[in-house]
C-alpha atoms as a PDB file:
ATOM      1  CA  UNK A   1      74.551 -14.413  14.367  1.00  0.00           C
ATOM      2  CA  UNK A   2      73.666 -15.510  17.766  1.00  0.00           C
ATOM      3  CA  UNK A   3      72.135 -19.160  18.222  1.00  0.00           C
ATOM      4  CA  UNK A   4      68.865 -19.721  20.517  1.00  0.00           C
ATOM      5  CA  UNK A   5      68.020 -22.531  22.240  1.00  0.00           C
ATOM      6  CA  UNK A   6      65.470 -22.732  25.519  1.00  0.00           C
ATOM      7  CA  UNK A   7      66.171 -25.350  27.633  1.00  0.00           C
ATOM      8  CA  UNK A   8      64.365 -26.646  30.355  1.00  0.00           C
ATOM      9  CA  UNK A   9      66.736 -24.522  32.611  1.00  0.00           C
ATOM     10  CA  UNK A  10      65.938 -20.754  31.075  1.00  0.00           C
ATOM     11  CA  UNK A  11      62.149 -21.671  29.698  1.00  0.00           C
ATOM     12  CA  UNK A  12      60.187 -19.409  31.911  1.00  0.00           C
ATOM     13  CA  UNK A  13      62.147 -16.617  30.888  1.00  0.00           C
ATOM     14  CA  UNK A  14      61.152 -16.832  27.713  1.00  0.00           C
ATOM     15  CA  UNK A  15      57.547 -16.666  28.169  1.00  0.00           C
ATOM     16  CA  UNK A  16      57.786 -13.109  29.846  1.00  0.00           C
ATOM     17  CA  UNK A  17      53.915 -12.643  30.177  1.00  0.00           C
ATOM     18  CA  UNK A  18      51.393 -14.933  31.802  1.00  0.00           C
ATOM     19  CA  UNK A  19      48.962 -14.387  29.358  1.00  0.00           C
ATOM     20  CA  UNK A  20      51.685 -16.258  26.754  1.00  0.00           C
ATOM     21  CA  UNK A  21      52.232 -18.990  29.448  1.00  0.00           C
ATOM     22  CA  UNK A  22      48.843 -19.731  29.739  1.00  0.00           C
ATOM     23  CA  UNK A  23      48.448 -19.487  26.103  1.00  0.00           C
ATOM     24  CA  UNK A  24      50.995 -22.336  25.631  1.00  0.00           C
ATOM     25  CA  UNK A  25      49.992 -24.256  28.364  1.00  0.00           C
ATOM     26  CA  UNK A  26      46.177 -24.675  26.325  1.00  0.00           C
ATOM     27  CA  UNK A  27      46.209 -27.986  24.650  1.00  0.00           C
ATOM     28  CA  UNK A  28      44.992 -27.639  20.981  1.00  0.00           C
ATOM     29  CA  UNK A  29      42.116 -29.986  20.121  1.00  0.00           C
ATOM     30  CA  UNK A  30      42.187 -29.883  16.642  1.00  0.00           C
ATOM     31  CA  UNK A  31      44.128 -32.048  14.110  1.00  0.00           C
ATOM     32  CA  UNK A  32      43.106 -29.631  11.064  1.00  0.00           C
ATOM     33  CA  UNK A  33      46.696 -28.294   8.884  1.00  0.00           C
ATOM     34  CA  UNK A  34      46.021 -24.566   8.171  1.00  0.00           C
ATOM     35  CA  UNK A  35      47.668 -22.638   5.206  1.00  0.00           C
ATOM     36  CA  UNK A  36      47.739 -21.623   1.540  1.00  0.00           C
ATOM     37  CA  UNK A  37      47.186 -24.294  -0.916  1.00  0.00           C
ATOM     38  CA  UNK A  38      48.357 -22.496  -4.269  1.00  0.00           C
ATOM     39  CA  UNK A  39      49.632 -19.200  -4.148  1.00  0.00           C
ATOM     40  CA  UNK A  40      50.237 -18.355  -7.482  1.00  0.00           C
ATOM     41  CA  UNK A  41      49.392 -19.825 -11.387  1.00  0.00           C
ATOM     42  CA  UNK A  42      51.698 -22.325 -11.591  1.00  0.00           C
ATOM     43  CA  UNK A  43      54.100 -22.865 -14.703  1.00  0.00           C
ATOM     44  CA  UNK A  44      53.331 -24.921 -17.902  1.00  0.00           C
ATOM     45  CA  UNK A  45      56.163 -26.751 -16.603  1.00  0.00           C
ATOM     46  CA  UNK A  46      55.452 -27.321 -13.002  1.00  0.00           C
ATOM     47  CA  UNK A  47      51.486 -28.221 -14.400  1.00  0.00           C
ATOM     48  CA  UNK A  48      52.846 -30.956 -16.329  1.00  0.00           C
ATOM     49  CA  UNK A  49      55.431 -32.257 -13.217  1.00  0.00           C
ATOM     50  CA  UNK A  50      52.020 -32.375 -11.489  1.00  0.00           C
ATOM     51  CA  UNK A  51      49.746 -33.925 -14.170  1.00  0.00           C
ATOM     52  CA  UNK A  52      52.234 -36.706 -14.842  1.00  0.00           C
ATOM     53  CA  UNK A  53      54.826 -37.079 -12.322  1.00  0.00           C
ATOM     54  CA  UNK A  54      52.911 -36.790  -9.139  1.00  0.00           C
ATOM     55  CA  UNK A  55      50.137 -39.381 -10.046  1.00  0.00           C
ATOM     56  CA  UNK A  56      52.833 -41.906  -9.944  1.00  0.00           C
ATOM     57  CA  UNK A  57      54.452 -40.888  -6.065  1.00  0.00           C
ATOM     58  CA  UNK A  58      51.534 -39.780  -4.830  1.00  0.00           C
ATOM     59  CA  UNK A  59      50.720 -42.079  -1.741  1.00  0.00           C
ATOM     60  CA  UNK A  60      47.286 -42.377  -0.716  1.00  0.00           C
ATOM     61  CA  UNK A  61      46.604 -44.214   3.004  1.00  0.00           C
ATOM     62  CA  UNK A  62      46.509 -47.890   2.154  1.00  0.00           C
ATOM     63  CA  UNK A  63      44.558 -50.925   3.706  1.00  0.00           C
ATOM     64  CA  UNK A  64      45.944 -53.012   6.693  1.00  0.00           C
ATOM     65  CA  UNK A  65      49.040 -55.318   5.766  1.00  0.00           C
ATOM     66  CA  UNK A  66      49.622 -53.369   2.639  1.00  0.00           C
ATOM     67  CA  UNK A  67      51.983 -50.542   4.615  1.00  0.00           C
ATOM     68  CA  UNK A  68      54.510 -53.433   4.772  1.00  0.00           C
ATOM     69  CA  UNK A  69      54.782 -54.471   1.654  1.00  0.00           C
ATOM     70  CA  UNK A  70      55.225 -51.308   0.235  1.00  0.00           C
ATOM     71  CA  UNK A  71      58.062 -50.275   2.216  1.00  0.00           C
ATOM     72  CA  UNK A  72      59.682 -54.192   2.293  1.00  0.00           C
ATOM     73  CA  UNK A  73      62.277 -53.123  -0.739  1.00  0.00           C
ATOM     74  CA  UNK A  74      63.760 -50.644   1.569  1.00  0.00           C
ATOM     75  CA  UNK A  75      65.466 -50.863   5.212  1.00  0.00           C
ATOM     76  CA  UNK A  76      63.431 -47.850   6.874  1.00  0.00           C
ATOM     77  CA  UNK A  77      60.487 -45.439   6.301  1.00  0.00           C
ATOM     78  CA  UNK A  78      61.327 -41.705   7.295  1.00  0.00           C
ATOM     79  CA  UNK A  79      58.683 -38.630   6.882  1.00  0.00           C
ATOM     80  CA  UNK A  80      58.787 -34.998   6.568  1.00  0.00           C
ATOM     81  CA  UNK A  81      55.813 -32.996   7.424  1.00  0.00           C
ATOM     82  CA  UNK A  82      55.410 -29.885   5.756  1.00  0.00           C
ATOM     83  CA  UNK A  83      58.043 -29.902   3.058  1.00  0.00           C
ATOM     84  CA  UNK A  84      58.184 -26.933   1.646  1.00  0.00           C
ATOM     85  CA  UNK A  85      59.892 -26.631  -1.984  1.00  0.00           C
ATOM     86  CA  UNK A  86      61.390 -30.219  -1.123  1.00  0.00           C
ATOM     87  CA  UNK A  87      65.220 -29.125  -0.827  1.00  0.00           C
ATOM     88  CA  UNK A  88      65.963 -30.579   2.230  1.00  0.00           C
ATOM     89  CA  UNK A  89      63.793 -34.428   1.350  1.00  0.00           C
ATOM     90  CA  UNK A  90      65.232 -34.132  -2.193  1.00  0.00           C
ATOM     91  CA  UNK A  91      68.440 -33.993  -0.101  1.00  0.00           C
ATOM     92  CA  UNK A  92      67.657 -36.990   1.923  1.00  0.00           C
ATOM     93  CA  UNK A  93      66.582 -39.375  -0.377  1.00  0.00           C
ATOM     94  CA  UNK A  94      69.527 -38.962  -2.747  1.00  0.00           C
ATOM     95  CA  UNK A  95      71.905 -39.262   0.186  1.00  0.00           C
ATOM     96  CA  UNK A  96      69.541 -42.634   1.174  1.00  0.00           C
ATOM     97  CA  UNK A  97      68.791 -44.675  -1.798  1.00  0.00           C
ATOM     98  CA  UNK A  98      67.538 -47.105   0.942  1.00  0.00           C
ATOM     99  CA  UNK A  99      65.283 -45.407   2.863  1.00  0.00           C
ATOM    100  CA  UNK A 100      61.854 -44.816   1.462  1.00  0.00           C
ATOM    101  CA  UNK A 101      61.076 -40.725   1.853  1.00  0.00           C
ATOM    102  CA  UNK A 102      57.943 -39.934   2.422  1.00  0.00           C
ATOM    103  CA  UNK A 103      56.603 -36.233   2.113  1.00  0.00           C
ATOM    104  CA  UNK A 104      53.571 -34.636   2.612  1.00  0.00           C
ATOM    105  CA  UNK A 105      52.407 -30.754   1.953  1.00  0.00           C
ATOM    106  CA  UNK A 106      49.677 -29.036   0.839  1.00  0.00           C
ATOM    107  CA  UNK A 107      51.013 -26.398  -0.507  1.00  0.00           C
ATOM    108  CA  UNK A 108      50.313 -27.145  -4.705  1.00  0.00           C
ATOM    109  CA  UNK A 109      53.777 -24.712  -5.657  1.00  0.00           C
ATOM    110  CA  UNK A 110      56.141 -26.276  -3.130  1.00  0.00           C
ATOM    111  CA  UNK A 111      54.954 -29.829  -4.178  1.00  0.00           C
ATOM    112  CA  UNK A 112      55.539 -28.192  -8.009  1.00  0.00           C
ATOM    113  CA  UNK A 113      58.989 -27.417  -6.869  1.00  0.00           C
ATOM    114  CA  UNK A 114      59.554 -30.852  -5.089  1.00  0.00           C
ATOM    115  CA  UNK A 115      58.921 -32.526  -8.217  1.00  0.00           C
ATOM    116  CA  UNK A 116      61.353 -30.445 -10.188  1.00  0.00           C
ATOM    117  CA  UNK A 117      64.114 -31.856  -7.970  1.00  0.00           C
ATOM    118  CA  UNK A 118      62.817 -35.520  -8.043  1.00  0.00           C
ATOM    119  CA  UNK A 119      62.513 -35.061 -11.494  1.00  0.00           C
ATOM    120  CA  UNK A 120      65.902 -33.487 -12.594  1.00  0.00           C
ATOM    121  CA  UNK A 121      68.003 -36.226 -10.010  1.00  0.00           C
ATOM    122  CA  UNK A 122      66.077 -38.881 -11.043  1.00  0.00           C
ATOM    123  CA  UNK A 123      65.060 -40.024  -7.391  1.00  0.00           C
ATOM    124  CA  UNK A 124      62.574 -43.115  -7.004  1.00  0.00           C
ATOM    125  CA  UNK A 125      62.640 -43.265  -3.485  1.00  0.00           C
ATOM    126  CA  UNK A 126      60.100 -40.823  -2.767  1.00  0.00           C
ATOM    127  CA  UNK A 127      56.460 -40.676  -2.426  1.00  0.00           C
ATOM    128  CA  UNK A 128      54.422 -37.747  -1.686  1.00  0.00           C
ATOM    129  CA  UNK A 129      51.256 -37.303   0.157  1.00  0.00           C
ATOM    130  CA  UNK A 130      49.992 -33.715  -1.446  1.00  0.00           C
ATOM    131  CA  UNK A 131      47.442 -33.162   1.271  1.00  0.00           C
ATOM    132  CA  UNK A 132      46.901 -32.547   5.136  1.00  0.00           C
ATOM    133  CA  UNK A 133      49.265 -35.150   6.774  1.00  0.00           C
ATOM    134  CA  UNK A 134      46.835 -35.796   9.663  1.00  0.00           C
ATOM    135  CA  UNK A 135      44.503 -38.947   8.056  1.00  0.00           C
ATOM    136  CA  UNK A 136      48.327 -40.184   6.429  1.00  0.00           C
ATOM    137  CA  UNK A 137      49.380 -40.711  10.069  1.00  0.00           C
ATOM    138  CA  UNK A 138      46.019 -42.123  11.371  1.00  0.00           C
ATOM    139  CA  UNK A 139      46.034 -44.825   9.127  1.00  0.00           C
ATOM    140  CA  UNK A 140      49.601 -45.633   9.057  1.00  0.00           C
ATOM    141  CA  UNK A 141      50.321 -49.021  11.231  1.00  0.00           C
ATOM    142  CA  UNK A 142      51.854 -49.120  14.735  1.00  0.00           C
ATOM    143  CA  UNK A 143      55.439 -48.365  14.864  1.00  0.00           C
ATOM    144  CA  UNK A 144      55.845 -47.702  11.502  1.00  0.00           C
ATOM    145  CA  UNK A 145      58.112 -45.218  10.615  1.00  0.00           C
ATOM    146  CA  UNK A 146      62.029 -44.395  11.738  1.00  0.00           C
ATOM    147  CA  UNK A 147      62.325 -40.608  11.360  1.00  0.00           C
ATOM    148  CA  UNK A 148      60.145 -37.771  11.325  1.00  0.00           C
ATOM    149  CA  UNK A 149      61.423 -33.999  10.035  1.00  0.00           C
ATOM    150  CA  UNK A 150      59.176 -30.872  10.553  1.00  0.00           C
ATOM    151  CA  UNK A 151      61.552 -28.191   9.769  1.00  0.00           C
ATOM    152  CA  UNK A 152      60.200 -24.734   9.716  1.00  0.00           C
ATOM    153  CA  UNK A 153      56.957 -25.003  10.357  1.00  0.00           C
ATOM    154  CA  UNK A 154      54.315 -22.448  10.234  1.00  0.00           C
ATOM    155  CA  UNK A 155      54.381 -20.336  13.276  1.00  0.00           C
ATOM    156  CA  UNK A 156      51.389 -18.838  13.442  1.00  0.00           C
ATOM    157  CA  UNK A 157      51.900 -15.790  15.422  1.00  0.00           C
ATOM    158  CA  UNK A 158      48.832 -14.279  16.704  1.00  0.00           C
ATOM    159  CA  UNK A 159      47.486 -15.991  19.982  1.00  0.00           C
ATOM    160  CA  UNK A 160      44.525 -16.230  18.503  1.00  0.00           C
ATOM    161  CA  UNK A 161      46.138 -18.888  15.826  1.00  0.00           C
ATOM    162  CA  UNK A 162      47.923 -20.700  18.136  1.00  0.00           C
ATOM    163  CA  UNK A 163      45.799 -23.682  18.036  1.00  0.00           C
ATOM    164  CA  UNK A 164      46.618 -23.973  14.468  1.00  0.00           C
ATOM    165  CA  UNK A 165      50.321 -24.643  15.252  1.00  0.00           C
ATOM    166  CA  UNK A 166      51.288 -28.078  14.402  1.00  0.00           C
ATOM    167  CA  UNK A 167      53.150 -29.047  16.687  1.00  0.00           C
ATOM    168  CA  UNK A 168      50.731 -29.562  19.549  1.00  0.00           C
ATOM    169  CA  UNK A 169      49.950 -32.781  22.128  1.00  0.00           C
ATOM    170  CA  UNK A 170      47.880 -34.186  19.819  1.00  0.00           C
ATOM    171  CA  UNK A 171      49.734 -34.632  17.049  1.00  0.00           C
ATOM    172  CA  UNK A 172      53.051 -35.530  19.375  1.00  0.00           C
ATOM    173  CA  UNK A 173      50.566 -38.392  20.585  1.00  0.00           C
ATOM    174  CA  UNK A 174      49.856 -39.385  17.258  1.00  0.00           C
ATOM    175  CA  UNK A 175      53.447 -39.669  16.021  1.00  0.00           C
ATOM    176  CA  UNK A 176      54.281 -41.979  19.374  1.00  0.00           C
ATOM    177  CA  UNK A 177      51.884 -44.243  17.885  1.00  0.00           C
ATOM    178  CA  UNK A 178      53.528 -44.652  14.294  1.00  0.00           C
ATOM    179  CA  UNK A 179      57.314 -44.464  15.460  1.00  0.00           C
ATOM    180  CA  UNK A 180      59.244 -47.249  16.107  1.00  0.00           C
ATOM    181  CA  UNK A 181      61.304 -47.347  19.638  1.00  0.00           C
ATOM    182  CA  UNK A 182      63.966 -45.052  19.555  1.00  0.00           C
ATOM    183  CA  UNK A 183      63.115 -43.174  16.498  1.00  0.00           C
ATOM    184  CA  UNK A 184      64.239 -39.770  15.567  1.00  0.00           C
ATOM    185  CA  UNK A 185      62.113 -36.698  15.543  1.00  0.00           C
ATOM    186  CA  UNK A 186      63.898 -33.721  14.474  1.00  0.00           C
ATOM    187  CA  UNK A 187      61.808 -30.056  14.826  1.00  0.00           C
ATOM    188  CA  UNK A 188      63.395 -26.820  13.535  1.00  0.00           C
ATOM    189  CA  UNK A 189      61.894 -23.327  13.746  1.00  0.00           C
ATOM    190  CA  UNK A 190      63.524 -19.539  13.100  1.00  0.00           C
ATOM    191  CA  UNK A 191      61.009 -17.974  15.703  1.00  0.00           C
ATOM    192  CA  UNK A 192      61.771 -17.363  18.912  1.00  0.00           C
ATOM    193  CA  UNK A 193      58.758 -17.702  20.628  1.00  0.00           C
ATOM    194  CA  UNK A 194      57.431 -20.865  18.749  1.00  0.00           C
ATOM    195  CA  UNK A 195      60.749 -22.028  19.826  1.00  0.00           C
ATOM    196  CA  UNK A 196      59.625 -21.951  23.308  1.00  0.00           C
ATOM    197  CA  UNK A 197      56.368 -23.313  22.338  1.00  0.00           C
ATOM    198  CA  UNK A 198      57.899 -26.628  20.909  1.00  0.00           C
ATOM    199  CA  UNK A 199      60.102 -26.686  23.866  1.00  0.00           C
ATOM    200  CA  UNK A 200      57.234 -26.914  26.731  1.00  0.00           C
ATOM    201  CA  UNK A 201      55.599 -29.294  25.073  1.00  0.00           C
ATOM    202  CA  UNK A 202      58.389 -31.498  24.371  1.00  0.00           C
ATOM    203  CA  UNK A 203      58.936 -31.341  28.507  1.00  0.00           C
ATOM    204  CA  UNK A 204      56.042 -31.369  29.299  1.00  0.00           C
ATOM    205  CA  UNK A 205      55.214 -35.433  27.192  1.00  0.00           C
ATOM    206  CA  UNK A 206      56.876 -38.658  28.052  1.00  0.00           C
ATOM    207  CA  UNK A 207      56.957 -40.906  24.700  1.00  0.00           C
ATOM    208  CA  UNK A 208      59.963 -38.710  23.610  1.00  0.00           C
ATOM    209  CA  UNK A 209      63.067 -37.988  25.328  1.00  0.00           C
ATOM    210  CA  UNK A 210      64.266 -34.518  24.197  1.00  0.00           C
ATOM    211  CA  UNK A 211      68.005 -35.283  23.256  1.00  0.00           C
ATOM    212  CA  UNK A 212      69.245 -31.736  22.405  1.00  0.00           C
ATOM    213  CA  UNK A 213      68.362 -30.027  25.701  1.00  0.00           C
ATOM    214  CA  UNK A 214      72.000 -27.987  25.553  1.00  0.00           C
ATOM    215  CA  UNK A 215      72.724 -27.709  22.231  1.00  0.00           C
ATOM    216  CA  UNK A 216      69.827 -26.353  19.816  1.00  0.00           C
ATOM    217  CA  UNK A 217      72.133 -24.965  17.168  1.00  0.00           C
ATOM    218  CA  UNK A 218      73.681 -27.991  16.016  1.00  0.00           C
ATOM    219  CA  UNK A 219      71.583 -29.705  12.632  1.00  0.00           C
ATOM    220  CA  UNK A 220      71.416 -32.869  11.762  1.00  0.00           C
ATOM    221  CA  UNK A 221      74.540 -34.633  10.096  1.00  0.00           C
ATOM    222  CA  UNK A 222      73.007 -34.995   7.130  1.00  0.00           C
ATOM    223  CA  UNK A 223      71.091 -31.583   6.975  1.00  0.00           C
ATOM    224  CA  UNK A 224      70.224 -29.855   3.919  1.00  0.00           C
ATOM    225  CA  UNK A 225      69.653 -25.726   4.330  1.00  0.00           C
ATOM    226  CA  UNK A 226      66.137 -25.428   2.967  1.00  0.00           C
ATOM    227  CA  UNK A 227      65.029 -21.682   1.770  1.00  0.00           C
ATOM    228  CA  UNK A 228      63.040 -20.740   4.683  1.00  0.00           C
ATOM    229  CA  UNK A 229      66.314 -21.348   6.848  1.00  0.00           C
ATOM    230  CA  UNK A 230      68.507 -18.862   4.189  1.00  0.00           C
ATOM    231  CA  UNK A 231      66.297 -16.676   4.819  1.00  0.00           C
ATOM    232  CA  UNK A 232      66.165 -16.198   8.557  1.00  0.00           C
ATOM    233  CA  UNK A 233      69.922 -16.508   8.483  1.00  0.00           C
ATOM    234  CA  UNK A 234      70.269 -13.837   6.035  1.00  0.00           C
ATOM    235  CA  UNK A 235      68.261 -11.588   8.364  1.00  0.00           C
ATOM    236  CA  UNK A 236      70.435 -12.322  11.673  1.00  0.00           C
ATOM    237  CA  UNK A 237      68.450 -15.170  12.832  1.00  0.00           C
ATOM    238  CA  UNK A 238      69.759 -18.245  14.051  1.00  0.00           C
ATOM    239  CA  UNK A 239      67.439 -21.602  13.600  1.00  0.00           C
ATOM    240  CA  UNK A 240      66.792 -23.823  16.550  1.00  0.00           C
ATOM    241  CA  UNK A 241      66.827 -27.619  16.194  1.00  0.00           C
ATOM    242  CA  UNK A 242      65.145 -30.144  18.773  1.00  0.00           C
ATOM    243  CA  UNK A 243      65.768 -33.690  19.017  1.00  0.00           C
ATOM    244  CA  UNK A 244      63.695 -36.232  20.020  1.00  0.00           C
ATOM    245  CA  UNK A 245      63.456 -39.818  20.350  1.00  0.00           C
ATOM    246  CA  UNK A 246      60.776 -42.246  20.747  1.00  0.00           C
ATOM    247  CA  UNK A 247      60.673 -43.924  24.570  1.00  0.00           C
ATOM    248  CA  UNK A 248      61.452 -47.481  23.970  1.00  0.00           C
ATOM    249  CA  UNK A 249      58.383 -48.017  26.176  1.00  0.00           C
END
């Protein structure tokens, strides 16, 4: 399996065709998340994880001075965007007992199968946010949050969805808001040319510096293989992690 990673150095060489430079280069306007919300009937089982487990970590934006409080029992406040079936913030959060885990996706089965894990290790330091993540993060406070994960992401493939990929200027503006100095923001995707995507824009922003330049294969120290990694890997395809941090300034 051979590992990807486009640096600054080899970027252009990636994006082969104008017509894809000049696709990437168009800042997306929109906040909107795109995708399925339920794909199939879920079970009697995952129903009832939903009916009665959710309603009690399901975090809903709060009111000014209340963001604190709730996360004063713990030492830090990390995020994942876009979840999945929870494997990797199930992961997290029993590895971190201190650290409050936040989670959002709107996807109704992987939040099914998130709760399955919460419920089976018998985690309390997670809340989910079952919904676009984009009015979470507006009302969240000023240097609020510690980490950020979006592993995987949707890549949207057609040009003519491109301005529904998340990661985008806007929403790398929005996320320098909410993180405190020095902050982590870890991105991972299994498609090569969303890999170059991710990469222009992180060179081409200054709230972040892009830690990782070199070395795109190597996880996290504390990362948990989520299915829509297995799978790529079990077709030949390496993942590609970027590391950010928030500017101190």
């Amino acid at each position: 399996m051979s590992a990807f990673f486009p640096s600054k150095f080899f970027i252009d060489n990636l994006c082969t065709s104008m017509e894809t430079k000049m696709q990437i280069l168009k800042h997306p306007r929109t906040l909107r998340s795109f995708g399925r919300v339920k794909a199939r009937p879920l079970t009697d089982q995952q129903q009832h994880l939903i009916d009665h487990l959710l309603p009690q970590l399901c975090v809903t934006p709060l009111h000014d001075g209340q963001w604190e409080a709730w996360a004063a029992p713990y030492h830090a406040v990390w995020l994942e965007i876009g979840f999945g079936g929870g494997e990797h913030l199930v992961s997290i959060a029993q590895r971190y007992p201190e650290i409050l885990c936040l989670g959002a996706e709107p996807f109704l089965n992987g939040v099914a199968q998130c709760l399955r894990g919460i419920d089976e290790a018998k985690i309390t330091n997670i809340a989910l946010h079952p919904h676009d993540v984009h009015p979470l993060l507006d009302a969240m406070p000023d240097a609020y949050l510690n980490r950020v994960d979006i592993l995987f992401p949707d890549p949207w493939r057609k040009r003519a969805h491109y301005k529904r990929r998340i990661i985008n200027p806007a929403l790398l503006a929005r996320l320098s808001r909410i993180m405190r100095p020095h902050a982590s923001l870890w991105i991972a995707t299994d498609h090569r040319d969303y890999a170059a995507w991710i990469a222009r824009h992180c060179t081409e922003q200054t709230a972040f510096t892009w830690v990782n330049q070199e070395d795109g294969a190597t996880p996290p120290n504390d990362w948990h293989p989520t299915r829509y990694q297995m799978k790529a890997e079990a077709q030949g395809i390496a993942p590609v992690f970027f590391h950010l941090t928030r500017s101190s300034t």
